[in-house]
Structures are given as structure tokens and as C-alpha cells.
PDB file of N, CA and C in Angstrom:
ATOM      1  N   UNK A   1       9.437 -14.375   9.446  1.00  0.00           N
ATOM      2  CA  UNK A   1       9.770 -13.078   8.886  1.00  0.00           C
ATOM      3  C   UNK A   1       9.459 -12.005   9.931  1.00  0.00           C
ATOM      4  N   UNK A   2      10.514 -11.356  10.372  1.00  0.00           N
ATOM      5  CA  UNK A   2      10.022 -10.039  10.978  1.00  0.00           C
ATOM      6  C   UNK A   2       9.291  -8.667  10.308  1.00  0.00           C
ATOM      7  N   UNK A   3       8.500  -8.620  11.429  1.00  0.00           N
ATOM      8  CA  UNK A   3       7.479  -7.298  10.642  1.00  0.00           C
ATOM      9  C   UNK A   3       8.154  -5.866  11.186  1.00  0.00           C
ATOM     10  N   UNK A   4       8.522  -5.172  10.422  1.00  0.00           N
ATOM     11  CA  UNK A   4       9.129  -3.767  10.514  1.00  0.00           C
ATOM     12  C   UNK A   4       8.881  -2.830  10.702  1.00  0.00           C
ATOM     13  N   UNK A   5       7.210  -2.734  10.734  1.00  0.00           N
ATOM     14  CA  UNK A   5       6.245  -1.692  11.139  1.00  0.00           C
ATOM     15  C   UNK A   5       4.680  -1.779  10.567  1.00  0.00           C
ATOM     16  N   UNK A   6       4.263  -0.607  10.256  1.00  0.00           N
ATOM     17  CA  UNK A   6       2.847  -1.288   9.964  1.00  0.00           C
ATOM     18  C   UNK A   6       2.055   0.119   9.130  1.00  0.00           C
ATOM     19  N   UNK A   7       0.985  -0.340   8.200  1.00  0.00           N
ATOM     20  CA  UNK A   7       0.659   0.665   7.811  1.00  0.00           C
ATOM     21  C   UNK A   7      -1.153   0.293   7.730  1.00  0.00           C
ATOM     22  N   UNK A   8      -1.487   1.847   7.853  1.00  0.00           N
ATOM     23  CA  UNK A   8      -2.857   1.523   7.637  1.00  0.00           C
ATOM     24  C   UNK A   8      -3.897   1.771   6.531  1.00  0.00           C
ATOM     25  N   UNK A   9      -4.750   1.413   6.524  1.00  0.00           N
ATOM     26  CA  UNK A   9      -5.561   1.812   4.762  1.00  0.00           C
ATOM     27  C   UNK A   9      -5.267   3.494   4.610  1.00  0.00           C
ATOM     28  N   UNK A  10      -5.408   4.167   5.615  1.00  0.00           N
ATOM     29  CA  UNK A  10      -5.273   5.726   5.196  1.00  0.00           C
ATOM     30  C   UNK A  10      -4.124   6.164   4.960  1.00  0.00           C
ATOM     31  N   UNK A  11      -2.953   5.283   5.635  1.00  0.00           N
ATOM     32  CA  UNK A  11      -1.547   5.766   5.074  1.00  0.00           C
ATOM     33  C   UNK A  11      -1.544   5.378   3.429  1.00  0.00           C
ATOM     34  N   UNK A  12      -2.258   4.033   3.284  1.00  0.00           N
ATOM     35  CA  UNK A  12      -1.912   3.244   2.049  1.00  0.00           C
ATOM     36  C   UNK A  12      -2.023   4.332   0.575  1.00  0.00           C
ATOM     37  N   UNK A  13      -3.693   4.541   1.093  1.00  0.00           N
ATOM     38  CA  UNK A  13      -4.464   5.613   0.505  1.00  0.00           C
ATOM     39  C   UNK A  13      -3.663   7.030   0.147  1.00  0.00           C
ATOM     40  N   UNK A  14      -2.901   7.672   1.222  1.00  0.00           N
ATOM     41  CA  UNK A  14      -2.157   8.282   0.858  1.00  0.00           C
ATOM     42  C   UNK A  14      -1.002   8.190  -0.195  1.00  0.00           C
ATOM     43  N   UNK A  15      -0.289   7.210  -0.003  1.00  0.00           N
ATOM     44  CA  UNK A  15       0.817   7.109  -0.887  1.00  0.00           C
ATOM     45  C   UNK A  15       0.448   6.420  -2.068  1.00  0.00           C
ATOM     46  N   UNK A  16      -1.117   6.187  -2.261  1.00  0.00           N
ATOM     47  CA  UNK A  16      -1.389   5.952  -3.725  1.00  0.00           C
ATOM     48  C   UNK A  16      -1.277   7.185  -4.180  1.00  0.00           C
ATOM     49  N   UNK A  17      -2.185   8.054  -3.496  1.00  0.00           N
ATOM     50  CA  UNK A  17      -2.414   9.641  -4.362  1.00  0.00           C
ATOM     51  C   UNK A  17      -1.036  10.250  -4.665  1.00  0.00           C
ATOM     52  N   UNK A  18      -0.046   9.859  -3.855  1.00  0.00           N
ATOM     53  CA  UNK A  18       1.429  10.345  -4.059  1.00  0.00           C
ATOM     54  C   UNK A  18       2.072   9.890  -5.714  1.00  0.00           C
ATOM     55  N   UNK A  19       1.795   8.620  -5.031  1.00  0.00           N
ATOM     56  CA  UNK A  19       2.308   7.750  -6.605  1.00  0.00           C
ATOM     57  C   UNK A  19       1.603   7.454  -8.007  1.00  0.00           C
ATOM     58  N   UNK A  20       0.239   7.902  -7.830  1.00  0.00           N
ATOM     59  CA  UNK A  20      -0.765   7.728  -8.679  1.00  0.00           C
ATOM     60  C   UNK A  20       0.207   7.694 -10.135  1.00  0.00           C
ATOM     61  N   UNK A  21       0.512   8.704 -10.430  1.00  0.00           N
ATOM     62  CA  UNK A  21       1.226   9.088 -11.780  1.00  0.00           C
ATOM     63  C   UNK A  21       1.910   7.764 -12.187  1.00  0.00           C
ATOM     64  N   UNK A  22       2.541   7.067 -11.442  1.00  0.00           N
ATOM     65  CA  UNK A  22       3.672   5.850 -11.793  1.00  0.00           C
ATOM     66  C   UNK A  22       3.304   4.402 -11.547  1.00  0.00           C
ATOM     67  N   UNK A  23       1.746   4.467 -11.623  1.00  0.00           N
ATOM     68  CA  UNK A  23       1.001   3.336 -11.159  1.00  0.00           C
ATOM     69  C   UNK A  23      -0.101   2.703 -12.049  1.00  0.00           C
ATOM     70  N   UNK A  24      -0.006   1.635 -12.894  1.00  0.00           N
ATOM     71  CA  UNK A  24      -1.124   1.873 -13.931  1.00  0.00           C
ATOM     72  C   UNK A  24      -2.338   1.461 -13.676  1.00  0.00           C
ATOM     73  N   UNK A  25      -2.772   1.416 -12.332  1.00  0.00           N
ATOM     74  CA  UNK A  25      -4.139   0.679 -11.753  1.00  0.00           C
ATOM     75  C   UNK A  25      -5.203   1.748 -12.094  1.00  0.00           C
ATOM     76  N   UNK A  26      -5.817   1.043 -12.240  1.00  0.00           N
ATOM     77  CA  UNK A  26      -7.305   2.354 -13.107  1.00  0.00           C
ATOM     78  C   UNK A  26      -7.794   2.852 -11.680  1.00  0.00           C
ATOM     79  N   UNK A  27      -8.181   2.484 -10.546  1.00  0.00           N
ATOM     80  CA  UNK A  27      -8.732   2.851  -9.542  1.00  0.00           C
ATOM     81  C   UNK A  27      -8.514   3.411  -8.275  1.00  0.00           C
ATOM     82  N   UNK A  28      -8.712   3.768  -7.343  1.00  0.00           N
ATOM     83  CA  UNK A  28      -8.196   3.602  -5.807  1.00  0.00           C
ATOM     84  C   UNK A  28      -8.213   2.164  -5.076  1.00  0.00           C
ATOM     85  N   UNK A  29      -8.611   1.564  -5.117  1.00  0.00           N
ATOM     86  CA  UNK A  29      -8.265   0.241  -4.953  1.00  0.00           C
ATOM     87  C   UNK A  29      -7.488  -0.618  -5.072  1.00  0.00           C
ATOM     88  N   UNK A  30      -7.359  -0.391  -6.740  1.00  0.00           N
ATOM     89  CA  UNK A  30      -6.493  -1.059  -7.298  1.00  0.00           C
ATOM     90  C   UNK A  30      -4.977  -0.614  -6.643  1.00  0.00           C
ATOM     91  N   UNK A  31      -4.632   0.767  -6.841  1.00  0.00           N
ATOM     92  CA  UNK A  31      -3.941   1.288  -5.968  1.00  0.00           C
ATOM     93  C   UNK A  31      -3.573   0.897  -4.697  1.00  0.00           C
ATOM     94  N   UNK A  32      -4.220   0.376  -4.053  1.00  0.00           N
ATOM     95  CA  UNK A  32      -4.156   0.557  -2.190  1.00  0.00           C
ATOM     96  C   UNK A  32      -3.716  -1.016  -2.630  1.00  0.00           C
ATOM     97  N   UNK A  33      -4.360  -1.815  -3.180  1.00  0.00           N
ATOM     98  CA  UNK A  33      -3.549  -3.525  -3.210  1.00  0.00           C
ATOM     99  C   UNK A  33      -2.894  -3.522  -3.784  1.00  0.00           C
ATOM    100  N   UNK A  34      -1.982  -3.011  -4.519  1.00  0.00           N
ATOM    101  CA  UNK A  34      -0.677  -3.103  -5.426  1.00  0.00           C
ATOM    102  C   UNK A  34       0.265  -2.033  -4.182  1.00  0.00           C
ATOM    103  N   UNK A  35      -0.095  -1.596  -3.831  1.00  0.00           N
ATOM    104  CA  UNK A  35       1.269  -0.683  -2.481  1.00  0.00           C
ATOM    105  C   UNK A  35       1.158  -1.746  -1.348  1.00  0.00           C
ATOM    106  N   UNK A  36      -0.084  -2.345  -0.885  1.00  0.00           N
ATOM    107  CA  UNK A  36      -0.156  -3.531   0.295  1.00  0.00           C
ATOM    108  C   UNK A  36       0.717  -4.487   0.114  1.00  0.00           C
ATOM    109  N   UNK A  37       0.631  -4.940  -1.445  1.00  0.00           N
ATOM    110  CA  UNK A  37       1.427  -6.406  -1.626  1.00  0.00           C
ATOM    111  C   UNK A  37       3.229  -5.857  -1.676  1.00  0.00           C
ATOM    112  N   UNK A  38       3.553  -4.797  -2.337  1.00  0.00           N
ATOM    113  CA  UNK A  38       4.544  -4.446  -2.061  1.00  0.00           C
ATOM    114  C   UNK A  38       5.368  -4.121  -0.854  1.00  0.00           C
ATOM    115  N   UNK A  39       4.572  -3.550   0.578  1.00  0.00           N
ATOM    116  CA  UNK A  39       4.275  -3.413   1.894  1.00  0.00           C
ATOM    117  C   UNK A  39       4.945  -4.067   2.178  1.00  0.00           C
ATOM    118  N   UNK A  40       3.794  -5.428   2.044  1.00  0.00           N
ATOM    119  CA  UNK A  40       3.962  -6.620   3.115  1.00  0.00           C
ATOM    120  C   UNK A  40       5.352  -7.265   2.577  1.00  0.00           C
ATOM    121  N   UNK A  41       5.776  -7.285   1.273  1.00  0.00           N
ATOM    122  CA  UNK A  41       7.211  -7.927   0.691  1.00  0.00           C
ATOM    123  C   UNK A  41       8.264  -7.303   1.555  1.00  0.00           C
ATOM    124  N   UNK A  42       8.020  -6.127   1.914  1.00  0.00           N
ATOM    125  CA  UNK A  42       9.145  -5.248   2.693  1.00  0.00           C
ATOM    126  C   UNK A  42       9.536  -5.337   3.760  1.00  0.00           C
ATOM    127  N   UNK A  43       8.390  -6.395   4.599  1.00  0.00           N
ATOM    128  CA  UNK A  43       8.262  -6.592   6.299  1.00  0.00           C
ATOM    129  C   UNK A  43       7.162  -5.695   7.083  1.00  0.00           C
ATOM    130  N   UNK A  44       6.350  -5.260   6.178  1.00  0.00           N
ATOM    131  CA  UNK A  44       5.390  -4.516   6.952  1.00  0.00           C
ATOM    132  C   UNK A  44       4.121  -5.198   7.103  1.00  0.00           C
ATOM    133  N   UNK A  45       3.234  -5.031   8.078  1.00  0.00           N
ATOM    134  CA  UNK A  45       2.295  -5.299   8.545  1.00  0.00           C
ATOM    135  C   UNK A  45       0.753  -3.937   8.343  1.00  0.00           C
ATOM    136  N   UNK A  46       0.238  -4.930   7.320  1.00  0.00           N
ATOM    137  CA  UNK A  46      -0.801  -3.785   6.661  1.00  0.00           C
ATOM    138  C   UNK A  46      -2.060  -3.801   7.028  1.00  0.00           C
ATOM    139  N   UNK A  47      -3.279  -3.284   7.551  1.00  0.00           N
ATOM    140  CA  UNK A  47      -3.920  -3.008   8.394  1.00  0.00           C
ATOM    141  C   UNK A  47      -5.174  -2.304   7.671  1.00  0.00           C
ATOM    142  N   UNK A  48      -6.193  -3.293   7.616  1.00  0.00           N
ATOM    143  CA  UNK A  48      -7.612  -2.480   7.148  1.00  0.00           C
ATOM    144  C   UNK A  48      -7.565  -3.036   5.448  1.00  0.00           C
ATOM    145  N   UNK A  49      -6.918  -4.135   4.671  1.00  0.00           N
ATOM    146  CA  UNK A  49      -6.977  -4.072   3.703  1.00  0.00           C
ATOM    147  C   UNK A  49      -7.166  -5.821   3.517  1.00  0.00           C
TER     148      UNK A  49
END
């Protein structure tokens, strides 16, 4: 599988707080591994998680 780019816990972190509203994970955590696993499905390479 080719990797398409890459993201890091602080980007991740970011686009939880973006998406928070549409996300039903109780936490920041929970958050940051539910956008990682989606990430990595996409071809990205995720970093710090």
C-alpha cells in the first residue's frame, strides 16, 4: 500500500477539535484513535499515536 502523506498527533489533535461535534468519543483520545484508524485507511502514515 502506498503511503500518501503523514500526519502527526498535533495535526490529529487538531482535527478532532474541528470535528468534535460529529464524533461520539467521550474523550480526546478517543478522538485522536478514531481519526488515526481512519488516516491510516486513506494511505496515510500517522505519527506519535
Amino acid at each position: 500500500k502506498t503511503k500518501v502523506g503523514s500526519l502527526t498527533r498535533a495535526q490529529l489533535e487538531d482535527i478532532a477539535k474541528i470535528k468534535q461535534p460529529d464524533l461520539t468519543a467521550k474523550d480526546m483520545e478517543a478522538m485522536v484513535r478514531t481519526i488515526a484508524g481512519s488516516a491510516r485507511s486513506m494511505g496515510l502514515t500517522v505519527e506519535g499515536v
